[in-house]
Protein backbone atom coordinates (compact mmCIF):
# COMPACT_ATOMS: atom_id res chain seq x y z
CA UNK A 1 41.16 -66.58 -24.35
CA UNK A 2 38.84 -69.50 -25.52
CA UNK A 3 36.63 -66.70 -27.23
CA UNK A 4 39.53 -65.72 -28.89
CA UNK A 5 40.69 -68.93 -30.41
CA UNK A 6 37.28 -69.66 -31.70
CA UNK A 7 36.76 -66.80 -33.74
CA UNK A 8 40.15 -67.40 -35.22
CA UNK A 9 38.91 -70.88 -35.92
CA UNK A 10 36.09 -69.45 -37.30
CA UNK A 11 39.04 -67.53 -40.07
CA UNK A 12 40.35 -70.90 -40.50
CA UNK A 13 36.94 -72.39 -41.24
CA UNK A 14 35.68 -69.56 -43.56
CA UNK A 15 33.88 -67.59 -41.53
CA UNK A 16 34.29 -63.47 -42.20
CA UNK A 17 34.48 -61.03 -39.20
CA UNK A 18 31.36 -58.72 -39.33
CA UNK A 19 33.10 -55.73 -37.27
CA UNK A 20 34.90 -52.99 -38.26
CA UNK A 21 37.38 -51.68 -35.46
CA UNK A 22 39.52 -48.45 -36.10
CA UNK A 23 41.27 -45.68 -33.72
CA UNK A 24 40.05 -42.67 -34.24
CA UNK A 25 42.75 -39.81 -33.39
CA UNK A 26 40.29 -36.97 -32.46
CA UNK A 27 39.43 -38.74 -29.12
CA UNK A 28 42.53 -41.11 -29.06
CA UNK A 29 40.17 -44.20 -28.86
CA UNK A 30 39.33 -47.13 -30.31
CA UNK A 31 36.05 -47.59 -31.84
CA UNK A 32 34.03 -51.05 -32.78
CA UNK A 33 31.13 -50.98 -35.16
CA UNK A 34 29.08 -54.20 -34.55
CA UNK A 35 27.82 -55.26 -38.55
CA UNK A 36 26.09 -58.12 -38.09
CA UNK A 37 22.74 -57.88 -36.17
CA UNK A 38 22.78 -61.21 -35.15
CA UNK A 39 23.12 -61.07 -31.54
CA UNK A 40 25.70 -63.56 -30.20
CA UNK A 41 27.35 -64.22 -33.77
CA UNK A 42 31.22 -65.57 -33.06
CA UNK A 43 32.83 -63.75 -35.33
CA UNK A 44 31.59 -60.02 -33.97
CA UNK A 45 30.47 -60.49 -30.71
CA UNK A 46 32.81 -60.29 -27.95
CA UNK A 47 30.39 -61.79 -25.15
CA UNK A 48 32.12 -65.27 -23.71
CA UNK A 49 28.65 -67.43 -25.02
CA UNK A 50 29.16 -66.30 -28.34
CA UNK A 51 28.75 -68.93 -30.98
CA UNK A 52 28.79 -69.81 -35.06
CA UNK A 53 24.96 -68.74 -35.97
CA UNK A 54 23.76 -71.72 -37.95
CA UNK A 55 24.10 -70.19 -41.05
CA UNK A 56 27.26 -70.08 -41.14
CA UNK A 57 27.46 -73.45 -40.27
CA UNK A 58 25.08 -74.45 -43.34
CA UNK A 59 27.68 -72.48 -45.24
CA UNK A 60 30.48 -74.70 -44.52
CA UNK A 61 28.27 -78.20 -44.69
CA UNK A 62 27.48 -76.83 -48.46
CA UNK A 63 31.20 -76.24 -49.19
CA UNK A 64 32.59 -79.32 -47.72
CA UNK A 65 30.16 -81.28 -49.44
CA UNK A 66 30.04 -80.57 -53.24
């Protein structure tokens, strides 16, 4: 659940999900394409010590501060 509230944070802050998750009726499953190949990135990762990768962070230092 805490994984969950900190990648909507991460919405909230800016940050873009870097997934793509659709159901795909042949096989009546879900499927999750991973975009980022930053392992461990917040916003795509699902594992619990997932965090924001520092460039994101930059990202939002250089927009609060102009």
């Amino acid at each position: 659940l805490m994984l969950i509230y900190a990648h909507e944070l991460g919405h909230v802050l800016g940050f873009p999900d870097c997934y793509l998750e659709f159901y795909e009726e042949k096989h009546k499953h879900s499927v999750y394409y991973d975009l980022d190949f930053d392992q461990g990135n917040l916003m795509c990762d699902t594992d619990f010590t997932a965090r924001a990768p520092m460039y994101y962070l930059e990202q939002l230092k250089d927009k609060a501060c102009q």
